[in-house]
Protein backbone atom coordinates (compact mmCIF):
# COMPACT_ATOMS: atom_id res chain seq x y z
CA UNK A 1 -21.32 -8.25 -16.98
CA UNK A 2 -20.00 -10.20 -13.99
CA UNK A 3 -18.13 -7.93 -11.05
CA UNK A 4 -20.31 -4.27 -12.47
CA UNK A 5 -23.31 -3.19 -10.16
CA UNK A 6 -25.09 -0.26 -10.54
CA UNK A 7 -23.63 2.23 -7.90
CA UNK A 8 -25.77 3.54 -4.87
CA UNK A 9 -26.43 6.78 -4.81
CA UNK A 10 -27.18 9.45 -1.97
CA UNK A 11 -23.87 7.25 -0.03
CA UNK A 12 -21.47 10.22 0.52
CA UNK A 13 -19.46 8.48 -2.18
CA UNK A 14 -18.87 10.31 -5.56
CA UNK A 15 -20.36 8.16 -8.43
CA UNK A 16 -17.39 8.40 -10.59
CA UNK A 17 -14.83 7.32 -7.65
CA UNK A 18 -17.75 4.56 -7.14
CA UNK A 19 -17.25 3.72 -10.74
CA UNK A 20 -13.17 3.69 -10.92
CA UNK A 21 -13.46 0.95 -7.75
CA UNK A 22 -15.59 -1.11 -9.27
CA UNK A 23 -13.37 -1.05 -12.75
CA UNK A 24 -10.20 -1.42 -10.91
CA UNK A 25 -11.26 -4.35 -8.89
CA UNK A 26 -13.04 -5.70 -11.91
CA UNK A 27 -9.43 -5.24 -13.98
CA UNK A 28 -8.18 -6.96 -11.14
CA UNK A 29 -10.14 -10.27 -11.52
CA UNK A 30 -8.97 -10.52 -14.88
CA UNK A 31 -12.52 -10.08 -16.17
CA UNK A 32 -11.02 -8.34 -19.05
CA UNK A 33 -8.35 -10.08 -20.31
CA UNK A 34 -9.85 -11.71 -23.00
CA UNK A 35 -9.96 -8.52 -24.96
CA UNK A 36 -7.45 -6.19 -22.72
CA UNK A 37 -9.48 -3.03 -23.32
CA UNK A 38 -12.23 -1.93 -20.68
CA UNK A 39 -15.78 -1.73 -22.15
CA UNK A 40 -16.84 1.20 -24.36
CA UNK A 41 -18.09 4.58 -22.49
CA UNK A 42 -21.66 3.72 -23.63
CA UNK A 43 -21.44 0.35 -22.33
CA UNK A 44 -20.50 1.19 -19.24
CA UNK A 45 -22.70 3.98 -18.60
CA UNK A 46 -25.90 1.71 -19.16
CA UNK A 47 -24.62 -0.72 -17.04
CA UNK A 48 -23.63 1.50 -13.92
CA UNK A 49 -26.80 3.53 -14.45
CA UNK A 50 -25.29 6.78 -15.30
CA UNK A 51 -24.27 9.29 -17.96
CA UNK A 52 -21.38 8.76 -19.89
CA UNK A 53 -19.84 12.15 -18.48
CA UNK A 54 -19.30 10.21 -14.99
CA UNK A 55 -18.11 7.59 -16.36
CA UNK A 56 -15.45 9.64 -18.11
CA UNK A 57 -14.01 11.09 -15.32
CA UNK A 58 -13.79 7.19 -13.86
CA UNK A 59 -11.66 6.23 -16.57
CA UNK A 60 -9.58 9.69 -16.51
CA UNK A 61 -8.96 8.80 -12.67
CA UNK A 62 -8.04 5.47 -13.86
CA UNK A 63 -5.67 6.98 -16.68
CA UNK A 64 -3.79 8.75 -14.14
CA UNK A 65 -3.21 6.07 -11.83
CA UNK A 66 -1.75 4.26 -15.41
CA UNK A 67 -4.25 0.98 -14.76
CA UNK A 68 -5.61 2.35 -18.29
CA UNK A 69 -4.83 4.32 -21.07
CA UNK A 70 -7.10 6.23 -23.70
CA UNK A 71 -6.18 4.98 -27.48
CA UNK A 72 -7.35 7.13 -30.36
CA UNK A 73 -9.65 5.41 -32.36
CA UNK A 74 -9.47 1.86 -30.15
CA UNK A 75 -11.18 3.04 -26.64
CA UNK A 76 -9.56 2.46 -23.38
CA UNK A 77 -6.55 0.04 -23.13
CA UNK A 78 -5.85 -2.05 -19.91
CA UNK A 79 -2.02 -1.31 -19.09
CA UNK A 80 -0.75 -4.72 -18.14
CA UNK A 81 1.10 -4.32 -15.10
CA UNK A 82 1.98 -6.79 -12.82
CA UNK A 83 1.27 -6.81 -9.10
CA UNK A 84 4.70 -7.82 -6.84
CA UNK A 85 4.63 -10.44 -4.83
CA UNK A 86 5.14 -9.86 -1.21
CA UNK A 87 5.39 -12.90 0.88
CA UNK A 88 4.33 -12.29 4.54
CA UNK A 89 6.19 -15.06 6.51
CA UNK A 90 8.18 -15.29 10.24
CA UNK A 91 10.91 -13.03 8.72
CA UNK A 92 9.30 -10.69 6.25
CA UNK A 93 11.53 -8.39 4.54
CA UNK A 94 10.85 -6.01 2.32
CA UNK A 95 13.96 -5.89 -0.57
CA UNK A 96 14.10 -9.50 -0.13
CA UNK A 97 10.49 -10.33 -0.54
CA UNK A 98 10.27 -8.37 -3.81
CA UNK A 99 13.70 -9.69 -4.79
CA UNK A 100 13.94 -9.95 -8.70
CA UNK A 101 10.61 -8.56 -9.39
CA UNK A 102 12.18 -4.95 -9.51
CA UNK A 103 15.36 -3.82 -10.96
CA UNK A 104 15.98 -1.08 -8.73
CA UNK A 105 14.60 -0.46 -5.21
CA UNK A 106 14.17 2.49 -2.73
CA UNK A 107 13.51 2.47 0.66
CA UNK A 108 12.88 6.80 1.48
CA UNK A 109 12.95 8.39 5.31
CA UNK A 110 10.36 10.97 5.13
CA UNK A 111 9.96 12.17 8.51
CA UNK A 112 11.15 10.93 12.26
CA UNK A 113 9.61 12.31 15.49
CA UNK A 114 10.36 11.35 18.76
CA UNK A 115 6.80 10.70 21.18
CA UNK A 116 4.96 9.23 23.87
CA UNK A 117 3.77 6.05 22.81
CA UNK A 118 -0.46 6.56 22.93
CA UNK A 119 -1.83 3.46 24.01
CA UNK A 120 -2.30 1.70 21.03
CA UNK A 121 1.56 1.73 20.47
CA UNK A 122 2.15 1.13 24.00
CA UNK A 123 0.17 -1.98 23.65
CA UNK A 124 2.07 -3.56 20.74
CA UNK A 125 5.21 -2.84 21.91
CA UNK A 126 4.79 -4.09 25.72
CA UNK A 127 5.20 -0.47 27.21
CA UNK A 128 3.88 1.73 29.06
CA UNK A 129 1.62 4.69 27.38
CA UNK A 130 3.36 7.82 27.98
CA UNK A 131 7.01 5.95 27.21
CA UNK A 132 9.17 7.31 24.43
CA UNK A 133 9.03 6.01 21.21
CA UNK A 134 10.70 6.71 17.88
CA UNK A 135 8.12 6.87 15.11
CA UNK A 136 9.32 6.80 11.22
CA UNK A 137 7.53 7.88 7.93
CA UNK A 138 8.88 5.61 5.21
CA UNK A 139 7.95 5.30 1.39
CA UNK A 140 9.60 2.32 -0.69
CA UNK A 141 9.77 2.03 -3.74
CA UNK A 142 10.52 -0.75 -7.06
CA UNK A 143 11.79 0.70 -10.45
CA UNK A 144 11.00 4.22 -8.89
CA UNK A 145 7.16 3.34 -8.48
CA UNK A 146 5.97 3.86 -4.84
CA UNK A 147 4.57 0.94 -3.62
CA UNK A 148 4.09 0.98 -0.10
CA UNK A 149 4.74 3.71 2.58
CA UNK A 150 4.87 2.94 6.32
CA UNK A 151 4.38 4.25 10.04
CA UNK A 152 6.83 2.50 12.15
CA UNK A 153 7.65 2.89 16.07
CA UNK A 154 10.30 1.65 17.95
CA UNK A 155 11.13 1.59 21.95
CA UNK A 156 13.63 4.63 21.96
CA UNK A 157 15.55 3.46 24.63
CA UNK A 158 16.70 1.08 22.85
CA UNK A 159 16.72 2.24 19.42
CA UNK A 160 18.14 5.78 19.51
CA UNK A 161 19.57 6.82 15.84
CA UNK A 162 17.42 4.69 14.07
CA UNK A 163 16.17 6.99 12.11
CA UNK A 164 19.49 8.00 10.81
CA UNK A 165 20.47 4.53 10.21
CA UNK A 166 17.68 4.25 8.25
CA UNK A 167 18.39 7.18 6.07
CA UNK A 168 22.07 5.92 5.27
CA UNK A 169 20.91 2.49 4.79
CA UNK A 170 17.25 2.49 3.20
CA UNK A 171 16.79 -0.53 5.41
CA UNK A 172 14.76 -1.78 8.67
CA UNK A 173 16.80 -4.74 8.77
CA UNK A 174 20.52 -2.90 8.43
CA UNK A 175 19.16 -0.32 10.77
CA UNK A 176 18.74 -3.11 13.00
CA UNK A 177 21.63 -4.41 12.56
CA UNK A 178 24.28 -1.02 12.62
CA UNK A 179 21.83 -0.95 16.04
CA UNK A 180 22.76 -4.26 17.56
CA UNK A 181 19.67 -6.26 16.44
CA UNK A 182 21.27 -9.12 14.54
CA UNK A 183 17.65 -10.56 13.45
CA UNK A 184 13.99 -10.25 14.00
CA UNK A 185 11.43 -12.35 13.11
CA UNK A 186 7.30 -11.44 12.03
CA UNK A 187 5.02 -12.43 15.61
CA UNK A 188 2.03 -10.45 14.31
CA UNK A 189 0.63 -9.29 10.96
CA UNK A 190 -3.33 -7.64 10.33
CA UNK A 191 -4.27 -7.28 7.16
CA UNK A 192 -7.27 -5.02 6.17
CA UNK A 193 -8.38 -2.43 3.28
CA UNK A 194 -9.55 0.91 3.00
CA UNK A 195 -9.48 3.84 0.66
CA UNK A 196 -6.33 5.69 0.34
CA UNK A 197 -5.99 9.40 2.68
CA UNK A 198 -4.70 12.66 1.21
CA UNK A 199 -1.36 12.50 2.20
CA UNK A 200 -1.21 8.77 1.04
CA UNK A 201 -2.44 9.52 -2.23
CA UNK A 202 0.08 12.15 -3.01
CA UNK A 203 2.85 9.93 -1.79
CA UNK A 204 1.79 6.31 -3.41
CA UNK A 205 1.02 8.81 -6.60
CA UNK A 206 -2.92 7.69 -6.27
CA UNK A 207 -5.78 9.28 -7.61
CA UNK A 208 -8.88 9.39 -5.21
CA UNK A 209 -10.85 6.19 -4.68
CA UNK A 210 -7.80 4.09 -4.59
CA UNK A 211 -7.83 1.33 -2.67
CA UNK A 212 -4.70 0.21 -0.17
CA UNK A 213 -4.05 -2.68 1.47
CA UNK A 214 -3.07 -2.30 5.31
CA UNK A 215 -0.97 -4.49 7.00
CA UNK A 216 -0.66 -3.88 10.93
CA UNK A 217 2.89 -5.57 11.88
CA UNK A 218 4.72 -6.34 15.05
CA UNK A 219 8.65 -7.51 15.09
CA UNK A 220 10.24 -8.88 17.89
CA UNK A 221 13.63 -9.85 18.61
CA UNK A 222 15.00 -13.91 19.22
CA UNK A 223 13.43 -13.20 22.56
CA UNK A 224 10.05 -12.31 21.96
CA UNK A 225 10.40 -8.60 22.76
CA UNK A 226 8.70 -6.32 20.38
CA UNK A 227 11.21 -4.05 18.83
CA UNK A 228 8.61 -2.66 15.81
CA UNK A 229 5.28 -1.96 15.24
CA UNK A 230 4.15 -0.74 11.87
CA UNK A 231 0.98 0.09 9.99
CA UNK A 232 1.88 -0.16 6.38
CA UNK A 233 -0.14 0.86 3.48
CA UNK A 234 0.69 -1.01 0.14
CA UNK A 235 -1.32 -0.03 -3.19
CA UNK A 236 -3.87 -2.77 -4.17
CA UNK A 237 -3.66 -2.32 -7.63
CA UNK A 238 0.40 -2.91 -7.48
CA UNK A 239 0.85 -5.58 -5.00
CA UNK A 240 -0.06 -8.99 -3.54
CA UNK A 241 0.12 -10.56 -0.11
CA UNK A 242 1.39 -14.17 0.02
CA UNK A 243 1.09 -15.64 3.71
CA UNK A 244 3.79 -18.63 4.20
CA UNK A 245 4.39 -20.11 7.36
């Protein structure tokens, strides 16, 4: 079947989590859809190369992400969830992006730490390393799902108290904006992928071998002066990129 290879072994890479990839990216391409239920056990094991205990514990990994779901007497059911739509243009917001595609949305402080900007930060934010920033943990989420959770810094001479705007108002933008930053417009956005970390997994509610997509950001104001840079880490399996200019 199109999209399955047999997995590689002796990688460093379990050959169930191997497995679960390759099913959730082949869910992904709509290979199934004819039929909405993922292959029998057997089938799968013969063409992955494996027994059908490992590719059990794919499928259970799968279960608890809720892509599938094990039906008595049927097999394995695709859940048919819809990925949001997140446009990526010059002013990307996040509530306003996902708009109607979510009844009810969250935008969650976890943690705020004031630090010298290393020199990665320094160089996205046109300061000097050593400088003080203000660095945010934030999780957001639609129709309490997480879907993405960010690492944000801002210049903290200029921003001091964001991070308690941020808890009142479960917005970047408002923040802004309670701040003195009337708008802010997108100059920079990197988008790569990679599998999800601990701490990611527990807070997206991801099962290992999940895949994320990463968006590296940088705001600036009307001016052209960088007032954010983010890294934010969006689960594949829940949402889309759409780049508008």
């Amino acid at each position: 079947m199109a999209g399955l290879k047999q997995v590689q072994r002796q990688t460093g890479v379990a050959l169930w989590r191997q497995i679960a990839d390759r099913i959730r990216e082949t869910i992904g391409n709509g290979t199934y859809d004819e039929t909405g239920m993922v292959p029998p056990e057997t089938v799968l094991a013969l063409q992955f190369g494996v027994n059908r205990h490992t590719v059990r514990s794919a499928l259970a990994a799968l279960a608890q992400e809720g892509i599938v779901r094990a039906v008595q007497g049927r097999g394995t059911l695709i859940e048919r969830k819809e990925r949001l739509n997140f446009p990526i243009t010059r002013r990307t917001r996040f509530t306003s992006g996902i708009g109607d595609q979510a009844r009810e949305m969250r935008s969650l402080l976890l943690d705020e730490v004031q630090e010298e900007a290393s020199a990665e930060v320094a160089r996205w934010l046109g300061l000097k390393q050593g400088e003080q920033v203000i660095r945010l943990e934030t999780l957001r989420q639609a129709d309490k799902r997480p879907v993405s959770k960010a690492t944000s810094w801002f210049p903290a001479a200029r921003f001091a108290g964001i991070g308690e705007a941020y808890r009142k108002r479960e917005s970047i933008t408002k923040a802004f904006a309670d701040l003195g930053l009337s708008d802010y417009v997108r100059a920079t956005t990197e988008v790569t992928a990679s599998h999800a970390n601990t701490a990611d997994l527990a807070d997206l509610e991801l099962t290992p071998g999940a895949i994320l997509l990463i968006a590296k950001a940088m705001n600036t104001d009307l001016d052209g002066l960088p007032v954010q840079y983010s890294i934010s880490r969006f689960a594949a399996d829940r949402v889309q990129f759409t780049i508008e200019n």
